[in-house]
Protein backbone atom coordinates (compact mmCIF):
# COMPACT_ATOMS: atom_id res chain seq x y z
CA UNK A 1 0.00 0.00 0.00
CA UNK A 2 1.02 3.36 -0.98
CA UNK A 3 -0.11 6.50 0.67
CA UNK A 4 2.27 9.06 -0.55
CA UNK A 5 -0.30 11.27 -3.18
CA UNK A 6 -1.41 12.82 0.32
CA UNK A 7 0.65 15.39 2.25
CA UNK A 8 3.97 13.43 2.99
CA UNK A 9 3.50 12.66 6.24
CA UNK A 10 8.68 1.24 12.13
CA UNK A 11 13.16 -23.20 34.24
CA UNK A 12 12.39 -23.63 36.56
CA UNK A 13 14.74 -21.94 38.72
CA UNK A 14 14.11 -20.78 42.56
CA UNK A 15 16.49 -17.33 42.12
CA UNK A 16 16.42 -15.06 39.63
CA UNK A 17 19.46 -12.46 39.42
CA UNK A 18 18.07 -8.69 38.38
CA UNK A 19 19.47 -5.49 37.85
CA UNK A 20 18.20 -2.27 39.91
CA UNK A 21 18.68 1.37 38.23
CA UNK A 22 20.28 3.46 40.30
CA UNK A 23 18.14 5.91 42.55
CA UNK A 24 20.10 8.70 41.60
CA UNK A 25 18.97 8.37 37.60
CA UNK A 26 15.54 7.97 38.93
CA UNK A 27 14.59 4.68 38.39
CA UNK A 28 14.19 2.78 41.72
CA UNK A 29 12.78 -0.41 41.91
CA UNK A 30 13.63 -1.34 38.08
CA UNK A 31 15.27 -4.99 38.02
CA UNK A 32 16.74 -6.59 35.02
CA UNK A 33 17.45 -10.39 34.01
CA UNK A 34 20.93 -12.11 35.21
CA UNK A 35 22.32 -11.86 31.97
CA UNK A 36 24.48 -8.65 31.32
CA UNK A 37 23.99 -7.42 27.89
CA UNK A 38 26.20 -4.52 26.75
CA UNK A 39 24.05 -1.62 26.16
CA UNK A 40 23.11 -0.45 22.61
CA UNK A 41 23.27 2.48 21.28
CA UNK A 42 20.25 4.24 23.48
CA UNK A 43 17.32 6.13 20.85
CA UNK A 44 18.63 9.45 19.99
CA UNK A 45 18.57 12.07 23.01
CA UNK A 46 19.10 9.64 25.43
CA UNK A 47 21.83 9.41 27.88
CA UNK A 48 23.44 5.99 28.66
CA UNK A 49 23.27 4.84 32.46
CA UNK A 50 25.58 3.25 34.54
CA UNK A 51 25.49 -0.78 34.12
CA UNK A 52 23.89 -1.66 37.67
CA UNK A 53 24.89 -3.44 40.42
CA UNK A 54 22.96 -7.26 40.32
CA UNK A 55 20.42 -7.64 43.52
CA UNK A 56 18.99 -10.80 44.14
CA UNK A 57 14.91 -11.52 43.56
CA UNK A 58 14.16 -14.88 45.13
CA UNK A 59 11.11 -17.11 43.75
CA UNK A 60 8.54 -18.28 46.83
CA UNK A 61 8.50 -22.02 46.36
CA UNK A 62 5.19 -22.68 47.50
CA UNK A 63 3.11 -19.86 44.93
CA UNK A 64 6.05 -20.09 42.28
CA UNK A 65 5.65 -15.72 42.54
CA UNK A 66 8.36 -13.57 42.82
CA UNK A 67 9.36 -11.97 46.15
CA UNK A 68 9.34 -8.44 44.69
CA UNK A 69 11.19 -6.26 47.18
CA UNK A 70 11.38 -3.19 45.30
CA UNK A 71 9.56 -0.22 46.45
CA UNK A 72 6.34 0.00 44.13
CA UNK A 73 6.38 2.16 40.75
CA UNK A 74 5.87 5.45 40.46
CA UNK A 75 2.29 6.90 40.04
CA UNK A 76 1.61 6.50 36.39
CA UNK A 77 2.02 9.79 33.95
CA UNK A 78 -0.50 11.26 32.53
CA UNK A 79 -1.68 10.79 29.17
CA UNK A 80 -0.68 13.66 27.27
CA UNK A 81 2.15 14.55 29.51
CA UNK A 82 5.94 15.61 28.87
CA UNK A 83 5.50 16.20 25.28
CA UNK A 84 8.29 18.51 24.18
CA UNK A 85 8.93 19.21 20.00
CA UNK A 86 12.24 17.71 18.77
CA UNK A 87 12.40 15.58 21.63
CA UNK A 88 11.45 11.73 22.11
CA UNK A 89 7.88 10.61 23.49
CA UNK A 90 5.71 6.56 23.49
CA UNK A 91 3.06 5.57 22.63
CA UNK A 92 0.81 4.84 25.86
CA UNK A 93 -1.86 2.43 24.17
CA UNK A 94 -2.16 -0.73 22.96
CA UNK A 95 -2.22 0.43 18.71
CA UNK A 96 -1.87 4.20 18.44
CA UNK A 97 -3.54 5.30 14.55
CA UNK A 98 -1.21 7.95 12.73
CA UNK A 99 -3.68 10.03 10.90
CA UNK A 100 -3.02 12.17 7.83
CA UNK A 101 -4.02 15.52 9.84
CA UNK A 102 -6.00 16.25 12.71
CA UNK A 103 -8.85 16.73 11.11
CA UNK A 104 -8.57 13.28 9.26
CA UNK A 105 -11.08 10.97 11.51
CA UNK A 106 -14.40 11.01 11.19
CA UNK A 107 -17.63 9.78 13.83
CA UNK A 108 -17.01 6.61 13.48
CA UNK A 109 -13.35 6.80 14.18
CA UNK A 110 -13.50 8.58 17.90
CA UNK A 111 -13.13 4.94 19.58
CA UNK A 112 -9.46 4.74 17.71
CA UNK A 113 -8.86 8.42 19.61
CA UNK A 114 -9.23 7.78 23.24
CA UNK A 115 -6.83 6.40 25.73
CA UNK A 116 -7.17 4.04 26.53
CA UNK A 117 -8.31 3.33 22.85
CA UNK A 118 -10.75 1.17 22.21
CA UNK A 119 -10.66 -0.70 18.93
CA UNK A 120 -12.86 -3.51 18.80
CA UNK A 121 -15.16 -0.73 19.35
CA UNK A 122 -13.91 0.71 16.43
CA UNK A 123 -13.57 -2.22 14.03
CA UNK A 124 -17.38 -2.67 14.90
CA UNK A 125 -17.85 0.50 13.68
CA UNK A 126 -15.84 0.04 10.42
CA UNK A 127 -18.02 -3.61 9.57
CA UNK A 128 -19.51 -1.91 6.97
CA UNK A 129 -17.31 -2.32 4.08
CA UNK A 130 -17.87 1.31 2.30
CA UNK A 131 -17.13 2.79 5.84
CA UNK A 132 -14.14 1.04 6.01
CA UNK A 133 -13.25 2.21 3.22
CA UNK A 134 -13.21 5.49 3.78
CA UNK A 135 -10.54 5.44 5.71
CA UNK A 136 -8.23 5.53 2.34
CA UNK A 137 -6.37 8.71 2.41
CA UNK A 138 -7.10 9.64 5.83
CA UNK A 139 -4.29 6.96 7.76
CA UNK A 140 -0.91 7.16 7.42
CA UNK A 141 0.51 3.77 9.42
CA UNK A 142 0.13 2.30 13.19
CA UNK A 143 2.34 2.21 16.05
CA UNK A 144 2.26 -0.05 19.02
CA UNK A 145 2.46 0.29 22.90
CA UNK A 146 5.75 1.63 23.97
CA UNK A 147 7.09 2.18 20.24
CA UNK A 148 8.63 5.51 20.35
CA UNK A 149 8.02 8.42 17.76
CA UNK A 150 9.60 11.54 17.67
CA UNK A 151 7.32 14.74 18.25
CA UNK A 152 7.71 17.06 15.34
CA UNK A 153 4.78 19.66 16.16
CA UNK A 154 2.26 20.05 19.07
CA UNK A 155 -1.20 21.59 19.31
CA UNK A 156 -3.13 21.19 21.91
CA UNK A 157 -4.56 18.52 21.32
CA UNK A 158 -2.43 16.94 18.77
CA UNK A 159 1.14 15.71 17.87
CA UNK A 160 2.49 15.55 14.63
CA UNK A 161 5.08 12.92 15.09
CA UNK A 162 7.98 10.54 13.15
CA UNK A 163 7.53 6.88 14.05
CA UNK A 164 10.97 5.76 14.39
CA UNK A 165 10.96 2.14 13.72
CA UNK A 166 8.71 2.54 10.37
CA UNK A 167 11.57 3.73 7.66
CA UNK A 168 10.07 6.17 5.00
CA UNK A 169 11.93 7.44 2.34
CA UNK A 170 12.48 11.30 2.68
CA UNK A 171 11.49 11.55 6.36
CA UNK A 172 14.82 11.41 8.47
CA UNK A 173 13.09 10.79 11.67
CA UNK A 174 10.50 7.82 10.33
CA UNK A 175 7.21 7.64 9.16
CA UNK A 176 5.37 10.84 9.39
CA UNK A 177 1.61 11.67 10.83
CA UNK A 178 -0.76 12.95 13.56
CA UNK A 179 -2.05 10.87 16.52
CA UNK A 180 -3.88 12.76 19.55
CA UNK A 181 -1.52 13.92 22.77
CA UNK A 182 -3.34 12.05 25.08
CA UNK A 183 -2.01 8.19 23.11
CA UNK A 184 1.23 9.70 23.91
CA UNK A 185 3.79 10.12 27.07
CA UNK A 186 7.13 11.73 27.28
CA UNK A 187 9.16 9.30 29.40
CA UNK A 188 12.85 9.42 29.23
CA UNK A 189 13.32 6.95 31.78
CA UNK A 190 11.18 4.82 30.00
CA UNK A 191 13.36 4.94 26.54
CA UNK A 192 16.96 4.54 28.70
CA UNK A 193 15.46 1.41 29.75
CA UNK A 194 14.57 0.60 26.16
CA UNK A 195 17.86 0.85 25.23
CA UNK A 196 19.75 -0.46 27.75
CA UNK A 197 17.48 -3.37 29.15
CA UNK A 198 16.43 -7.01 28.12
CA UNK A 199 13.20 -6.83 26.24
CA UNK A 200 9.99 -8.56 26.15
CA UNK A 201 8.92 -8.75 22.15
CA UNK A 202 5.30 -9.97 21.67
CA UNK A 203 5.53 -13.43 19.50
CA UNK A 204 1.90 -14.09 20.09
CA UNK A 205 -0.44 -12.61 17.85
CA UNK A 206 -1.69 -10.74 21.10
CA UNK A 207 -1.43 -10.97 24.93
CA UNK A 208 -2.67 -9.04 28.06
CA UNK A 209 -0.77 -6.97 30.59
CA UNK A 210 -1.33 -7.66 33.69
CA UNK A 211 -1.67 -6.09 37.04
CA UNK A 212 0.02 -8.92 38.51
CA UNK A 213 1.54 -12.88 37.44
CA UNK A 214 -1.73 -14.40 36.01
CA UNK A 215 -3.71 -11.75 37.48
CA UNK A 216 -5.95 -8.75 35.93
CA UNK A 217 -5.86 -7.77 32.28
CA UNK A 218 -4.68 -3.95 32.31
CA UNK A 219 -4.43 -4.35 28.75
CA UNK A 220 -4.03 -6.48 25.47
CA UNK A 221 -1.35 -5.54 23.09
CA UNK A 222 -0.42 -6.59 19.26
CA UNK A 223 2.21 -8.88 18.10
CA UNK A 224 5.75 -7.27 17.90
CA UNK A 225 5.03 -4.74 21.00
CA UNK A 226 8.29 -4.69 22.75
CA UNK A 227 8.49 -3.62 26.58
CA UNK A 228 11.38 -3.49 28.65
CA UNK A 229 12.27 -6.49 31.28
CA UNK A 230 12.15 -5.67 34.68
CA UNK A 231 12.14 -9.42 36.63
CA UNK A 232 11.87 -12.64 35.72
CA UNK A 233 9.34 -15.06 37.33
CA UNK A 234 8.93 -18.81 36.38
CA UNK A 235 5.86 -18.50 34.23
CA UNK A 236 5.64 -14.39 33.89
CA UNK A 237 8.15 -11.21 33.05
CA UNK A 238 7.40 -8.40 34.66
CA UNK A 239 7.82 -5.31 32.56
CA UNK A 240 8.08 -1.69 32.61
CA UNK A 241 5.04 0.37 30.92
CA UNK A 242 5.86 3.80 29.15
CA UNK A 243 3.51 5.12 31.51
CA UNK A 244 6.49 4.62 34.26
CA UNK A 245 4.05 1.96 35.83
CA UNK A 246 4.75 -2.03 35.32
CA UNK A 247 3.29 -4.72 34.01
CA UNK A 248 3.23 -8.24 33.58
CA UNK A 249 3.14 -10.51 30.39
CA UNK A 250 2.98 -14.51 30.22
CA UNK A 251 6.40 -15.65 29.43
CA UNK A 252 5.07 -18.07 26.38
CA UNK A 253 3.53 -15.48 24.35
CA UNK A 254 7.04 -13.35 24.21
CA UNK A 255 11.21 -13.55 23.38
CA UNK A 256 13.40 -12.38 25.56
CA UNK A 257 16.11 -10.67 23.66
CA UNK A 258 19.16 -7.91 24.77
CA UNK A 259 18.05 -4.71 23.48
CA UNK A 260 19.84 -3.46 20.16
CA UNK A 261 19.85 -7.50 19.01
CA UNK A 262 17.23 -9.07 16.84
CA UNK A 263 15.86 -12.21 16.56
CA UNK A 264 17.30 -15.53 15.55
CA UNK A 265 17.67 -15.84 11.50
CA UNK A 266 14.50 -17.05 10.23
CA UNK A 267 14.19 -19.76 7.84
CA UNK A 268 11.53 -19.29 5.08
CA UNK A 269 8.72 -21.68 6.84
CA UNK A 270 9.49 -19.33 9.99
CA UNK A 271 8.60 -16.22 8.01
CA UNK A 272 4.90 -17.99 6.48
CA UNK A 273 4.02 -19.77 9.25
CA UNK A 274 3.93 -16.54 10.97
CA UNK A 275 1.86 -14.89 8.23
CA UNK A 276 -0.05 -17.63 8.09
CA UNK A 277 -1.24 -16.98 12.20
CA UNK A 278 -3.09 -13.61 10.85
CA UNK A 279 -5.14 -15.52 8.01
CA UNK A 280 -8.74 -14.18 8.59
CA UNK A 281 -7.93 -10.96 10.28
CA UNK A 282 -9.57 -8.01 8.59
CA UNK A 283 -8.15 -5.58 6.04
CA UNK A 284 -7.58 -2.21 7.65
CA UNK A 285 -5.93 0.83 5.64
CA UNK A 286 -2.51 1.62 7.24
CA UNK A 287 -2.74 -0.99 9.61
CA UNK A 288 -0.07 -2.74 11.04
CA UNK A 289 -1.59 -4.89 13.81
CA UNK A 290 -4.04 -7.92 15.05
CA UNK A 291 -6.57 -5.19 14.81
CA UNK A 292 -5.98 -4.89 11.07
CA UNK A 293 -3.84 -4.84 8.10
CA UNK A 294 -3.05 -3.18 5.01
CA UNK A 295 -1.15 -5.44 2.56
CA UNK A 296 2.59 -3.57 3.12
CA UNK A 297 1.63 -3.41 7.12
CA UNK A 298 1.29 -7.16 6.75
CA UNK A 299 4.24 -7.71 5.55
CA UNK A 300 6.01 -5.53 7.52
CA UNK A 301 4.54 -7.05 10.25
CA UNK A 302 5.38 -10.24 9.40
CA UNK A 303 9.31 -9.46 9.11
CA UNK A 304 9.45 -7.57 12.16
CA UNK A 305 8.23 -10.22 14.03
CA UNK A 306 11.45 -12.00 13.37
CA UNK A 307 13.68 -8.67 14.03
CA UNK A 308 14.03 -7.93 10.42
CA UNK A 309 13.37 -4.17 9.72
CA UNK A 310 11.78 -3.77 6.33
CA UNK A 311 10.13 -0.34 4.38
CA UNK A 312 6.96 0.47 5.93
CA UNK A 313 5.29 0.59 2.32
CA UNK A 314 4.91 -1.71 -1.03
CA UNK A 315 6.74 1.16 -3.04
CA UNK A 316 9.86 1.19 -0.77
CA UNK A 317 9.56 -2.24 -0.43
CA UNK A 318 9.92 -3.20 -3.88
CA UNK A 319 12.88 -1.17 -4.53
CA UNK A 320 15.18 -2.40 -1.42
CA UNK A 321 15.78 -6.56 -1.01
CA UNK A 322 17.34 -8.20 -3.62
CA UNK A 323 15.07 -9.29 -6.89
CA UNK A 324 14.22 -12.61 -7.44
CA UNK A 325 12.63 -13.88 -10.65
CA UNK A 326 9.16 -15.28 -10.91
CA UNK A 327 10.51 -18.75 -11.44
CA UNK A 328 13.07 -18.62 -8.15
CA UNK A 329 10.58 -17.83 -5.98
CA UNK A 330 11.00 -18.94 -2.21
CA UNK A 331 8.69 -18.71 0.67
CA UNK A 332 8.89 -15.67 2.61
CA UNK A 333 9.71 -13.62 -0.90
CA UNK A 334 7.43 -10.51 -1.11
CA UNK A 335 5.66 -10.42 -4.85
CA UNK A 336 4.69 -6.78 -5.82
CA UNK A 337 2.29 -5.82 -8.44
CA UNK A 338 1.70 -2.24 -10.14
CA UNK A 339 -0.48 -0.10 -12.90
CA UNK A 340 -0.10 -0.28 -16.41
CA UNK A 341 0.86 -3.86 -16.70
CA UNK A 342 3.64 -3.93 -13.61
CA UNK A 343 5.40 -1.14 -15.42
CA UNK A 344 3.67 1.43 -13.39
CA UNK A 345 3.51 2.94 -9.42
CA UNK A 346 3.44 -0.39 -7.12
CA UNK A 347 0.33 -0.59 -5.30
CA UNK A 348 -0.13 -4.04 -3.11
CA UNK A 349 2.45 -6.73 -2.15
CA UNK A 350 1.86 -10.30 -0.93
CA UNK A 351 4.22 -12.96 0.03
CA UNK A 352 4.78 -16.05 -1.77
CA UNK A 353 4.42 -19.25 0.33
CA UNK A 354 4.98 -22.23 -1.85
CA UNK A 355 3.17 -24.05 -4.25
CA UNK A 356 2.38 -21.05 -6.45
CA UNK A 357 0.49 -19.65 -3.33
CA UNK A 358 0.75 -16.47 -1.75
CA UNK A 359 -0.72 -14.62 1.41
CA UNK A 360 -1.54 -11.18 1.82
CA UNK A 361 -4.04 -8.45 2.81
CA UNK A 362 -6.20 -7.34 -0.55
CA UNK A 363 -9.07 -4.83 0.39
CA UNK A 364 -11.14 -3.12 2.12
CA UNK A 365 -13.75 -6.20 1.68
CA UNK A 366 -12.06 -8.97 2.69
CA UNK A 367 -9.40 -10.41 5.79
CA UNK A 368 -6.34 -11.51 5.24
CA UNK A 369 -6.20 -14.64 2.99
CA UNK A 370 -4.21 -17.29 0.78
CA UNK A 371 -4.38 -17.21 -2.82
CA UNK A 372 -2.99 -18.37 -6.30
CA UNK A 373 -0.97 -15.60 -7.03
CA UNK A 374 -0.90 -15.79 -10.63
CA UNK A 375 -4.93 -16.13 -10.70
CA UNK A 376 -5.52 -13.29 -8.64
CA UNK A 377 -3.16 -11.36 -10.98
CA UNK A 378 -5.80 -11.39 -13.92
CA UNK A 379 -5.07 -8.49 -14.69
CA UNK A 380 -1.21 -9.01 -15.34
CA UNK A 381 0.04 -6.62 -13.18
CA UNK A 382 3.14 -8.78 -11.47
CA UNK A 383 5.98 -5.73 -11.07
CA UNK A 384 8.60 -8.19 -9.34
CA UNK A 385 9.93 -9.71 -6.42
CA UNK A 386 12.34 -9.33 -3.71
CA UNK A 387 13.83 -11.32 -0.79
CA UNK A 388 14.94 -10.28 2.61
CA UNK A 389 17.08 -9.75 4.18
């Protein structure tokens, strides 16, 4: 999907060893995992703490729970709050919608507005196919709890911001839009720990956060969130929430991985049977989540579920990778098609999954699905492949 003709706008063990920030850089209480990874380079305006002294967490071997003797978190920020221009802020709910302007949404969109937003309420109100629709032109892309944009321009009620992890060609900071102040938080504590800690990346297609190990759903966030580790219990991680409050997430539905790494190669059946988990999820212009995909958010969803950072668009996509010829195709290759008989602007992308089959998100009318590429290309409009990374 291309939206560029609009304004321009990615054990079982009884101990547990865990770091604790220092007081002094304002983070009491935050524990990490035994295993000292070097820092990364921390997100731009960030300064680099001190690597922590290790404090022991014990497990209570009757509940299997963590003895948690840090002091509680901090009360959480408000929505809206510490939003500064040319300076760093996260998203604070579970899919954030970057809109074309501030004026973009209509009625039917306020439930994708609020925090905390509330989108089956909104995919109820986009059943309608026509309505759905007519959301074409008015999205830009999604961004998920805890991703970090850059704020470019405030009003008072809106924040035109750069999504750093979505790559867009032309915009130096990412992928450019508008989502309301109050789905955003300025927490600079919050991105330090991003890029210095352990974190907790999403593998299952979604998961809640909870109040407590196994206890109340706070929350339930997309595939590919990534939060940073706090503690590690037996059966739960306990994370820290860009609201400066924690969380915790079943350890099953996420990897554990040192922050600045990625995730283990895939191998091409890794790459479609993850694609292949979203089959029957609904079509959703600029999205890039279990709530809904467009066909480049798809795929871009698909690859950064296995740490592999890929253009946010089809356009961008097709011209990065390296091509691969009709007849060498391999699952996990991304198929593009265009106007004018493929010679034209690129304007979907699947990905090919053997057997002359490929997946991807068509329209507005239908969910995500598996087809025979070359029959759904009646129209002849196959503009190439490419394979990543």
């Amino acid at each position: 999907m291309s939206r560029k003709t609009h304004a321009p706008l990615r054990r079982r063990h009884r101990t547990v060893l865990a770091a604790a920030i220092l007081a002094a850089a304002g983070l009491t209480g935050v524990a990490g995992p035994a295993a000292a990874h070097p820092p990364a380079d921390p997100p731009v305006g960030h300064d680099v703490l001190p690597r922590p002294p290790l404090k022991q967490i014990e497990i209570d071997p009757l509940t299997g729970q963590v003895i948690d003797t840090n002091p509680a978190a901090d009360p959480p920020l408000k929505p809206g709050s510490g939003l500064h221009a040319g300076k760093p802020a996260f998203v604070d709910v579970a899919v954030a919608t970057v809109w074309t302007d501030s004026s973009s949404p209509r009625k039917v969109d306020q439930p994708a507005l609020s925090n905390p937003v509330r989108l089956d309420e909104w995919n109820a109100n986009l059943k309608d196919t026509e309505v759905r629709r007519g959301l074409t032109g008015k999205t830009q892309t999604q961004a998920l709890y805890g991703d970090e944009v850059r704020i470019l321009t405030l009003t008072k009620d809106w924040a035109k911001v750069a999504v750093r992890s979505q790559s867009d060609p032309g915009a130096k900071h990412g992928y450019e839009g508008w989502m309301p102040r109050a789905q955003l938080v300025g927490n600079p504590d919050f991105g330090t720990l991003r890029g210095a800690a352990e974190l907790a990346v999403v593998t299952a297609v979604k998961t809640a956060v909870s109040d407590s190990p196994g206890g109340t759903a706070m929350k339930t966030v997309s595939t590919n969130t990534e939060l940073p580790v706090l503690t590690r219990g037996e059966d739960s991680v306990r994370v820290r929430l860009p609201n400066g409050t924690t969380g915790w997430v079943t350890s099953a539905d996420v990897r554990l991985q040192a922050s600045g790494t990625g995730a283990p190669k895939p191998k091409p059946a890794d790459l479609v049977d993850t694609a292949k988990r979203y089959v029957g999820i609904r079509y959703l212009w600029a999205g890039t989540s279990q709530y809904g995909f467009d066909c480049s958010g798809f795929t871009y969803a698909v690859y950064r579920s296995h740490g592999i950072d890929i253009p946010r668009d089809s356009g961008p996509q097709s011209k990065a990778g390296t091509s691969v010829k009709s007849s060498q195709l391999q699952p996990g290759d991304l198929i593009f098609f265009a106007n004018r008989g493929g010679t034209g602007t690129v304007h979907h992308v699947g990905m090919y999954i053997g057997g002359g089959k490929m997946i991807h998100a068509p329209n507005a009318s239908k969910n995500v699905e598996i087809v025979d590429w070359k029959k759904w290309d009646r129209a002849g409009q196959f503009a190439g492949a490419k394979r990543y990374p």
